[in-house]
PDB file of N, CA and C in Angstrom:
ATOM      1  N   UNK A   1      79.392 137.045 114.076  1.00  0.00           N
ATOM      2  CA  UNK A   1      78.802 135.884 114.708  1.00  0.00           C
ATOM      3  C   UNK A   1      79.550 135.543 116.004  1.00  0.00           C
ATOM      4  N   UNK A   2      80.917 135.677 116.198  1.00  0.00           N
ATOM      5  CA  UNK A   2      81.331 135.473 117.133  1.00  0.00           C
ATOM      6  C   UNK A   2      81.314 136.304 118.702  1.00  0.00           C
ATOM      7  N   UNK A   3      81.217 137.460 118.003  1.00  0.00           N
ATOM      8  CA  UNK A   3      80.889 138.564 119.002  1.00  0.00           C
ATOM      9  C   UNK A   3      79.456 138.383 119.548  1.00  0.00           C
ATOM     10  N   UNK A   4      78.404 137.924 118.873  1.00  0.00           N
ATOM     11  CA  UNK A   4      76.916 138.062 119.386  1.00  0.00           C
ATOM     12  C   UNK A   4      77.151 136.142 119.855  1.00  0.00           C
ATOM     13  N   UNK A   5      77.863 135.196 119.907  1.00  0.00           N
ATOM     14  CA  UNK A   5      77.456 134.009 120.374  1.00  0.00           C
ATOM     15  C   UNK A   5      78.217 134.056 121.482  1.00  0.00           C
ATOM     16  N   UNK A   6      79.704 135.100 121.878  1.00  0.00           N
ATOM     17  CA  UNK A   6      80.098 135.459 123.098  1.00  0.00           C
ATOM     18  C   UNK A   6      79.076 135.868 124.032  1.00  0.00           C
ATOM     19  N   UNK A   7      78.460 137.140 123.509  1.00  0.00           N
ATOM     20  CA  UNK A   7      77.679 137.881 124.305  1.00  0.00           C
ATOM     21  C   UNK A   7      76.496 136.740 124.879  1.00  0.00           C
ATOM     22  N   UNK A   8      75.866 136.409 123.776  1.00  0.00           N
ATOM     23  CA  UNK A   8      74.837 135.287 124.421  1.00  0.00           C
ATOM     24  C   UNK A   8      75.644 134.553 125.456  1.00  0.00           C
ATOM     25  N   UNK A   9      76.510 133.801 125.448  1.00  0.00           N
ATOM     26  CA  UNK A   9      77.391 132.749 126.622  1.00  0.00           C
ATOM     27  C   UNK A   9      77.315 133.600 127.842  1.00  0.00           C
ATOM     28  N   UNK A  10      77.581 134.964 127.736  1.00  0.00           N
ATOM     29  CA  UNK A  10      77.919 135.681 128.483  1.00  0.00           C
ATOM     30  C   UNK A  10      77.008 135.858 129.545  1.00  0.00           C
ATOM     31  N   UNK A  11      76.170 135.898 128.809  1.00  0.00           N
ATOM     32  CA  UNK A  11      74.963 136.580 129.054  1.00  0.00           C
ATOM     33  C   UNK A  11      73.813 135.366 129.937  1.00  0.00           C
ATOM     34  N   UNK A  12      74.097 134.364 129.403  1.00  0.00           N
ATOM     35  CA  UNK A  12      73.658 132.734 130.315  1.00  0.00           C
ATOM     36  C   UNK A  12      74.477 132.782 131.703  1.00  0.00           C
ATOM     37  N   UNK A  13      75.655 132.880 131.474  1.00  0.00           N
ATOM     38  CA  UNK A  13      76.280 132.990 132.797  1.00  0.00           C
ATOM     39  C   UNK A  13      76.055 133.492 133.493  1.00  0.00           C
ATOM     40  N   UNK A  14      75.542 134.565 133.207  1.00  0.00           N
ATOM     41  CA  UNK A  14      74.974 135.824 134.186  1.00  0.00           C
ATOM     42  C   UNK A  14      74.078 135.670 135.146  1.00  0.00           C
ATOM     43  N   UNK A  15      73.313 134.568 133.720  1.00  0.00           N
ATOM     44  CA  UNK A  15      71.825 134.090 134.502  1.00  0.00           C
ATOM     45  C   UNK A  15      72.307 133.456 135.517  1.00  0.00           C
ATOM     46  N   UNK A  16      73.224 132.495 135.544  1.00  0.00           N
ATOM     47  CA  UNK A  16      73.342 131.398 136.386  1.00  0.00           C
ATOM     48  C   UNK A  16      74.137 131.908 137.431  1.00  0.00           C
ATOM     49  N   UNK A  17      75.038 132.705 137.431  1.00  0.00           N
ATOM     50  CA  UNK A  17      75.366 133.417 138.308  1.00  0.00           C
ATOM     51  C   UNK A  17      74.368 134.531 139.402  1.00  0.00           C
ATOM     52  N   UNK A  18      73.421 135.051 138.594  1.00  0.00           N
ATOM     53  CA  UNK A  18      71.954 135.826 139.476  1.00  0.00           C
ATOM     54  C   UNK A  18      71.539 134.495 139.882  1.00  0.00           C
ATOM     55  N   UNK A  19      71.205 133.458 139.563  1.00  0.00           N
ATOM     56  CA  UNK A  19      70.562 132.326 140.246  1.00  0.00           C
ATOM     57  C   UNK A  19      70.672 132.119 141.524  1.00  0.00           C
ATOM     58  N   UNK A  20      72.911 132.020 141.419  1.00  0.00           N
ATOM     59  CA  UNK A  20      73.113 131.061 142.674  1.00  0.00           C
ATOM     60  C   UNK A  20      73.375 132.662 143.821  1.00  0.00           C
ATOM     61  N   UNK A  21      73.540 133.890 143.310  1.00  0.00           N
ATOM     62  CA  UNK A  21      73.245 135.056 144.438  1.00  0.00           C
ATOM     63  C   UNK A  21      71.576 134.679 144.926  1.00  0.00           C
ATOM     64  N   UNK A  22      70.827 134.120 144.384  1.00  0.00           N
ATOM     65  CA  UNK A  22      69.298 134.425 145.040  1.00  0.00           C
ATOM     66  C   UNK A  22      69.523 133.087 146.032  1.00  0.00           C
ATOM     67  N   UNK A  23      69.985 131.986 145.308  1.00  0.00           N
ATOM     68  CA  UNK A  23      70.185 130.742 146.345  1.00  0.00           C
ATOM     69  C   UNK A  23      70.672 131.122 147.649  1.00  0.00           C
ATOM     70  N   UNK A  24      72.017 131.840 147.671  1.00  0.00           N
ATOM     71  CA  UNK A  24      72.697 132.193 148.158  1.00  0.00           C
ATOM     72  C   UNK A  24      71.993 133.018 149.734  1.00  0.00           C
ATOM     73  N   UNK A  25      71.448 133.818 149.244  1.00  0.00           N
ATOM     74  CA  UNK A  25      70.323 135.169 150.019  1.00  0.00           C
ATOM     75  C   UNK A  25      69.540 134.580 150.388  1.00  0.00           C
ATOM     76  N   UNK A  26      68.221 132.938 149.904  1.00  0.00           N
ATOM     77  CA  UNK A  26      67.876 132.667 150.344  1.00  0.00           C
ATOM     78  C   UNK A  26      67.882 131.215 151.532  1.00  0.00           C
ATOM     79  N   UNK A  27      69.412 131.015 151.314  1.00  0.00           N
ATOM     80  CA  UNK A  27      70.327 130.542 152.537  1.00  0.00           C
ATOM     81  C   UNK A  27      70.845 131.171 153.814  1.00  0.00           C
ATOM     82  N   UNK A  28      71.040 132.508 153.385  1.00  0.00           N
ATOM     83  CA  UNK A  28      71.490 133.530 154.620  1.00  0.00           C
ATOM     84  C   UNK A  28      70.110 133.479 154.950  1.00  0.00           C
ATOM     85  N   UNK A  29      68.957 134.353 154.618  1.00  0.00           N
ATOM     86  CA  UNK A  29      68.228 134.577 155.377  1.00  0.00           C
ATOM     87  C   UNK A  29      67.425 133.618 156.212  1.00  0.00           C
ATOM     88  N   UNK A  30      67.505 132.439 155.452  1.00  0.00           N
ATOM     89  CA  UNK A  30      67.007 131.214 156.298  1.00  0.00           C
ATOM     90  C   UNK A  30      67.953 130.826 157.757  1.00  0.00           C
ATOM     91  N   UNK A  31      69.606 131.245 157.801  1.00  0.00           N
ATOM     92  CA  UNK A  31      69.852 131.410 159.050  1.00  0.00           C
ATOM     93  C   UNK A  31      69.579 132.201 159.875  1.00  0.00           C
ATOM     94  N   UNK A  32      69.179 133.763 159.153  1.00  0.00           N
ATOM     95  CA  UNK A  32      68.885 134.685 159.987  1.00  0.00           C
ATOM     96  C   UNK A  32      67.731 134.012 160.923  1.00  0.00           C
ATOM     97  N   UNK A  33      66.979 134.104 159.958  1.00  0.00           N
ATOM     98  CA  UNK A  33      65.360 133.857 160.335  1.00  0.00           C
ATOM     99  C   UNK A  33      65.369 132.530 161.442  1.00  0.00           C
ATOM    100  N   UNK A  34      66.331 131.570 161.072  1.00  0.00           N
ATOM    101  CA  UNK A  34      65.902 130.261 161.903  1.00  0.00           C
ATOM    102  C   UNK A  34      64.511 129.440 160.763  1.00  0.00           C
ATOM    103  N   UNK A  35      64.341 129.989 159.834  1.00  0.00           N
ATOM    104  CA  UNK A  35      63.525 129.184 159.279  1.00  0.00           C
ATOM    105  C   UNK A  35      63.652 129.442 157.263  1.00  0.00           C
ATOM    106  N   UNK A  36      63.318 128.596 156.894  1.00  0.00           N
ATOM    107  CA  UNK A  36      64.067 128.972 155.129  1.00  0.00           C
ATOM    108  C   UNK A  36      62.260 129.522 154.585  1.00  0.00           C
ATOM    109  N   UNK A  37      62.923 130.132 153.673  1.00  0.00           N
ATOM    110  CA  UNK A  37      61.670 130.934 153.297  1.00  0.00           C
ATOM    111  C   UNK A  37      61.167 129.775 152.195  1.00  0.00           C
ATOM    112  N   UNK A  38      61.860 129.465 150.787  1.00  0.00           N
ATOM    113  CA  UNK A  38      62.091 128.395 150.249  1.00  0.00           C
ATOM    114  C   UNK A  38      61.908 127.204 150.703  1.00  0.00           C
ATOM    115  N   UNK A  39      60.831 126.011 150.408  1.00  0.00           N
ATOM    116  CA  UNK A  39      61.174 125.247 151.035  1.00  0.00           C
ATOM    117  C   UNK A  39      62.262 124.302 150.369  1.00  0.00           C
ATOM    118  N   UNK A  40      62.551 122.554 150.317  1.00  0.00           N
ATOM    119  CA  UNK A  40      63.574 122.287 149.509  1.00  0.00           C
ATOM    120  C   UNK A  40      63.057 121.469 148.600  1.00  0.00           C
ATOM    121  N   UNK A  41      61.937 121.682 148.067  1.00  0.00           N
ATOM    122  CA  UNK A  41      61.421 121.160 146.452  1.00  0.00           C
ATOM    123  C   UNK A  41      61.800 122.664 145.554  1.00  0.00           C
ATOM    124  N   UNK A  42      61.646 124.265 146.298  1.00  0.00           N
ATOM    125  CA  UNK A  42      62.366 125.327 145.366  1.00  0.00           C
ATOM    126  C   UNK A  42      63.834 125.279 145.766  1.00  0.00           C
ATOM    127  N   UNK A  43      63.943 125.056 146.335  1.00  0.00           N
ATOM    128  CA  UNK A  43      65.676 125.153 146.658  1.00  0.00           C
ATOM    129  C   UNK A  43      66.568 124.725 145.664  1.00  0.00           C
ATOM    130  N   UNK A  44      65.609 123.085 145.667  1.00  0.00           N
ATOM    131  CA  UNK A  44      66.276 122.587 144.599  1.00  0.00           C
ATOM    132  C   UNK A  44      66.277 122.942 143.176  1.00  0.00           C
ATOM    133  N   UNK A  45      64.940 123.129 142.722  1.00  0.00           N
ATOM    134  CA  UNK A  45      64.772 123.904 141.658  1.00  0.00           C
ATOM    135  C   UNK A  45      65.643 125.269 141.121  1.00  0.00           C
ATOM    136  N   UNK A  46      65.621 125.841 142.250  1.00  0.00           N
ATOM    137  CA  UNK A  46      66.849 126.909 141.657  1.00  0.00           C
ATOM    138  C   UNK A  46      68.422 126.292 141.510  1.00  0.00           C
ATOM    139  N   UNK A  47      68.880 125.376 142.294  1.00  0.00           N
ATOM    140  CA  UNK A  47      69.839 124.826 141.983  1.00  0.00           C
ATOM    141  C   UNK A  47      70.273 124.081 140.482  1.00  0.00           C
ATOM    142  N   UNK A  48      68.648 123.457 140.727  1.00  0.00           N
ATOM    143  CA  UNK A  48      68.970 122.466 139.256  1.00  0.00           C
ATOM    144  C   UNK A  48      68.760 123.998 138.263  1.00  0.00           C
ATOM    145  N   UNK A  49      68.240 124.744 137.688  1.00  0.00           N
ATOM    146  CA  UNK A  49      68.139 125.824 136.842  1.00  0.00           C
ATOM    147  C   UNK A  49      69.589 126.252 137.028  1.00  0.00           C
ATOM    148  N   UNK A  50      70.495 126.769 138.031  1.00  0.00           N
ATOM    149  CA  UNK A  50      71.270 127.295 137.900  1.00  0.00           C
ATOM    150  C   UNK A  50      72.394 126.156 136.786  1.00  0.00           C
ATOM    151  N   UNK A  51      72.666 125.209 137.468  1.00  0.00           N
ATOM    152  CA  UNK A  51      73.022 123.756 136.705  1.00  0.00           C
ATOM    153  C   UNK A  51      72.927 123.967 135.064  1.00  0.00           C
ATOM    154  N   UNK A  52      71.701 124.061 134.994  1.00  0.00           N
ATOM    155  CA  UNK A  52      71.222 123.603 133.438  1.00  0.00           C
ATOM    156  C   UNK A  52      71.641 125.009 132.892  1.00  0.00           C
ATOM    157  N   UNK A  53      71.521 125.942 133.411  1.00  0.00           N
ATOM    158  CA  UNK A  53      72.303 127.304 132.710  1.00  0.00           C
ATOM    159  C   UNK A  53      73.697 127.322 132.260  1.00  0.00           C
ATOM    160  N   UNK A  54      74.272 126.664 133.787  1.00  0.00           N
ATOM    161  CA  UNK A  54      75.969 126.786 133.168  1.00  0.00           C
ATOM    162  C   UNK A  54      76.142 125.983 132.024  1.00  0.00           C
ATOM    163  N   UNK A  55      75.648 124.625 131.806  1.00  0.00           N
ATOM    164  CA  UNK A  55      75.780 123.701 131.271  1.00  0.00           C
ATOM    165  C   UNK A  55      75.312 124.072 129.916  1.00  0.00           C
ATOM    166  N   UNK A  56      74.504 125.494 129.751  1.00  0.00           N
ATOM    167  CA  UNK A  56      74.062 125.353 128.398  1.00  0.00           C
ATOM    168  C   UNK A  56      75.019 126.679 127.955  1.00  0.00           C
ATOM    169  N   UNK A  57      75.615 127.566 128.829  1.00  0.00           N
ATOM    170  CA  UNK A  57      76.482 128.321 128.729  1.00  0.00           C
ATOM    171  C   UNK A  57      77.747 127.580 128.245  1.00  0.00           C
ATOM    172  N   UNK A  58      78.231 126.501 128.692  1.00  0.00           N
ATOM    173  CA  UNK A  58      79.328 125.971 128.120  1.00  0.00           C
ATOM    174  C   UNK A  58      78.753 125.166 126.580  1.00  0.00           C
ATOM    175  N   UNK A  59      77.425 124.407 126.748  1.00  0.00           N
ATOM    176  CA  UNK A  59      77.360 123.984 125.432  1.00  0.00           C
ATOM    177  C   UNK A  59      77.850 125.578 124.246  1.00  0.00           C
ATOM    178  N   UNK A  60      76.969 126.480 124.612  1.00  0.00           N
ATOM    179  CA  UNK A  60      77.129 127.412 123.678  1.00  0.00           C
ATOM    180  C   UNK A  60      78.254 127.651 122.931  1.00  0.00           C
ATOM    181  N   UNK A  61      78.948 128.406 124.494  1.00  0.00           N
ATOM    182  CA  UNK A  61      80.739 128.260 124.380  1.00  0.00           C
ATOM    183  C   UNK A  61      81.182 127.282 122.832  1.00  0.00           C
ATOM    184  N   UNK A  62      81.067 126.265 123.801  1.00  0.00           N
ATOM    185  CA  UNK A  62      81.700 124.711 122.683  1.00  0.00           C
ATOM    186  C   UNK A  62      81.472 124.753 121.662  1.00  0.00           C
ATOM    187  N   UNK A  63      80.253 124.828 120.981  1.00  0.00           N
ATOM    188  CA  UNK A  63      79.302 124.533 119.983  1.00  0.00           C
ATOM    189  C   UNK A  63      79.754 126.007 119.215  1.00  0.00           C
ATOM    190  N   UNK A  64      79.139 126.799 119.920  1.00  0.00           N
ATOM    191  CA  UNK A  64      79.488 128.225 118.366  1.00  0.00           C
ATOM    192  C   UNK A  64      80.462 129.316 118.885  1.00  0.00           C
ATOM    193  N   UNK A  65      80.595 129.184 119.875  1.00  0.00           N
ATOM    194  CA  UNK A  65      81.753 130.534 120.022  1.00  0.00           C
ATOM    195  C   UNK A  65      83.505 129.733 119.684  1.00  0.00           C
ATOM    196  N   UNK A  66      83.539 128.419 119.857  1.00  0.00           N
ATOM    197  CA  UNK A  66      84.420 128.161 119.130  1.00  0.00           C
ATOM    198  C   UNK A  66      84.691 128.241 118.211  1.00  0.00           C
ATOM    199  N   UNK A  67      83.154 127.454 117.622  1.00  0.00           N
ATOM    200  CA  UNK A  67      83.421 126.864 116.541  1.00  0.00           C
ATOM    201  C   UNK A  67      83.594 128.348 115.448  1.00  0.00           C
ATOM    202  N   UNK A  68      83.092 129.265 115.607  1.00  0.00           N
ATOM    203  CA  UNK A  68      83.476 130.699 115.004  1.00  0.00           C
ATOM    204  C   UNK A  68      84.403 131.336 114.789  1.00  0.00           C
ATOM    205  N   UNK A  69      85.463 130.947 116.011  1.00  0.00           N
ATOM    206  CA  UNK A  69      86.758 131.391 116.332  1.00  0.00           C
ATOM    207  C   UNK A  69      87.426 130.361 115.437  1.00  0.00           C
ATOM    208  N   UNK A  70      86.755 129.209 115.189  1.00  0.00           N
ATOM    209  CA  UNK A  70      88.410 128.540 113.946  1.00  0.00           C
ATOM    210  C   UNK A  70      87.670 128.540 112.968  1.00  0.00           C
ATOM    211  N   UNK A  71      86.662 129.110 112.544  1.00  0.00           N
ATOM    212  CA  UNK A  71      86.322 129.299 111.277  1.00  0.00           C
ATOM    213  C   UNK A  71      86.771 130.976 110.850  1.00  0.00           C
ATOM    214  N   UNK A  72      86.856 132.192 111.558  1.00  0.00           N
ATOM    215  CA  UNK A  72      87.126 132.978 111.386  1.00  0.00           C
ATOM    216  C   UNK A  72      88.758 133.012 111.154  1.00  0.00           C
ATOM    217  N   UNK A  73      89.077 132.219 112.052  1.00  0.00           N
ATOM    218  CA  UNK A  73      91.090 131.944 112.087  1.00  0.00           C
ATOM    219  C   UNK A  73      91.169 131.416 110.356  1.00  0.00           C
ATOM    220  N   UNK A  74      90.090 130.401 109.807  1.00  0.00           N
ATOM    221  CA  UNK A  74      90.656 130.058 108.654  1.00  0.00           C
ATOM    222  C   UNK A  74      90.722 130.996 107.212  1.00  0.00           C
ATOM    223  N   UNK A  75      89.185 131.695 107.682  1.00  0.00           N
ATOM    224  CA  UNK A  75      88.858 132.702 106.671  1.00  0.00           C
ATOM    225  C   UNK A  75      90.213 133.801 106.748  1.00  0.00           C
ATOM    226  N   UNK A  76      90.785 133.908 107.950  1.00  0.00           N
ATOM    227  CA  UNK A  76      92.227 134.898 108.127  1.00  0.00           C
ATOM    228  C   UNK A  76      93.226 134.639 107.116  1.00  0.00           C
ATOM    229  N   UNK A  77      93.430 133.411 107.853  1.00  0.00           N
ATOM    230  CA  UNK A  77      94.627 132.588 106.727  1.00  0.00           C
ATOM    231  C   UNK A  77      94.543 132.758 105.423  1.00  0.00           C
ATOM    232  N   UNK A  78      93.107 132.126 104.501  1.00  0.00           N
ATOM    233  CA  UNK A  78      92.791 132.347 103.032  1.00  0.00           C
ATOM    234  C   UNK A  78      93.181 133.782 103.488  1.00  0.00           C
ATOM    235  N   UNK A  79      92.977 134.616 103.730  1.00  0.00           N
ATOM    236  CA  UNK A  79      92.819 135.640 103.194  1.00  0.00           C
ATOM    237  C   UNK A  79      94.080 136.549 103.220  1.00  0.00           C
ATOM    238  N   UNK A  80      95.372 136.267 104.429  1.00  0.00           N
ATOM    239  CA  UNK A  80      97.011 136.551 104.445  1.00  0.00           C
ATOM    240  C   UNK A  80      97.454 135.681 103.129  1.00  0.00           C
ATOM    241  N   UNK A  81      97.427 134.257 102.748  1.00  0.00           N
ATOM    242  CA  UNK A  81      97.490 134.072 101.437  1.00  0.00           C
ATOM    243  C   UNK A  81      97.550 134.695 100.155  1.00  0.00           C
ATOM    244  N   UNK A  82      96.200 135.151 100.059  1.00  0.00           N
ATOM    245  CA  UNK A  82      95.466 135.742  98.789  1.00  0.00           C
ATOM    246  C   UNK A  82      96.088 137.124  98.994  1.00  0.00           C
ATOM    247  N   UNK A  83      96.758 137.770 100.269  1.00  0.00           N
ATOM    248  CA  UNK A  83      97.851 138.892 100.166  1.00  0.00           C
ATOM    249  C   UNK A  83      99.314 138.523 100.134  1.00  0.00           C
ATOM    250  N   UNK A  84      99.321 137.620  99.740  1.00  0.00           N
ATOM    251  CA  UNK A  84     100.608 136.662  99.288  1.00  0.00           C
ATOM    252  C   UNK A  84     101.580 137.042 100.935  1.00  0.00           C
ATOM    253  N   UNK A  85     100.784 137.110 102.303  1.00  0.00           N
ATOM    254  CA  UNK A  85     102.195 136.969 103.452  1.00  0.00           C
ATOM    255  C   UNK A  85     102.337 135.895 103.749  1.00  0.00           C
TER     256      UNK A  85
END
């Protein structure tokens, strides 16, 4: 579980990271050009999407890739115990 709720986090970031490269490209080329291809009702839209990605990338994070990591740490423990270290 922890390995596949990493990968998912991972994998959101990514998104949000491809987001802000397209923002990005479609900022350069709007200097090239002298004119934005995008106007700024999408501009913004990709901004706010990129936003709501990270933000659900960290919920994820928070929520289960932690919470996996101290549930797996405890199942460790019982289980160095129950090998009497």
């Amino acid at each position: 579980m922890v390995e596949a709720m990493t990968d998912l986090s991972r994998q959101v970031k990514a998104v949000g990271g491809n987001l802000n490269q397209i923002a990005a490209h479609l900022n350069r080329e709007a200097l090239l050009q002298g004119r934005a291809s995008p106007n700024k009702d999408q501009q913004a839209q990709i901004e706010a999407s990129e936003r709501a990605l990270k933000a659900l990338a960290k919920d994820i994070d928070r929520l289960f890739v932690h919470a996996a990591k101290r549930r797996k740490a405890r199942v460790d423990a019982i289980l160095r115990k129950g090998d009497g270290a």
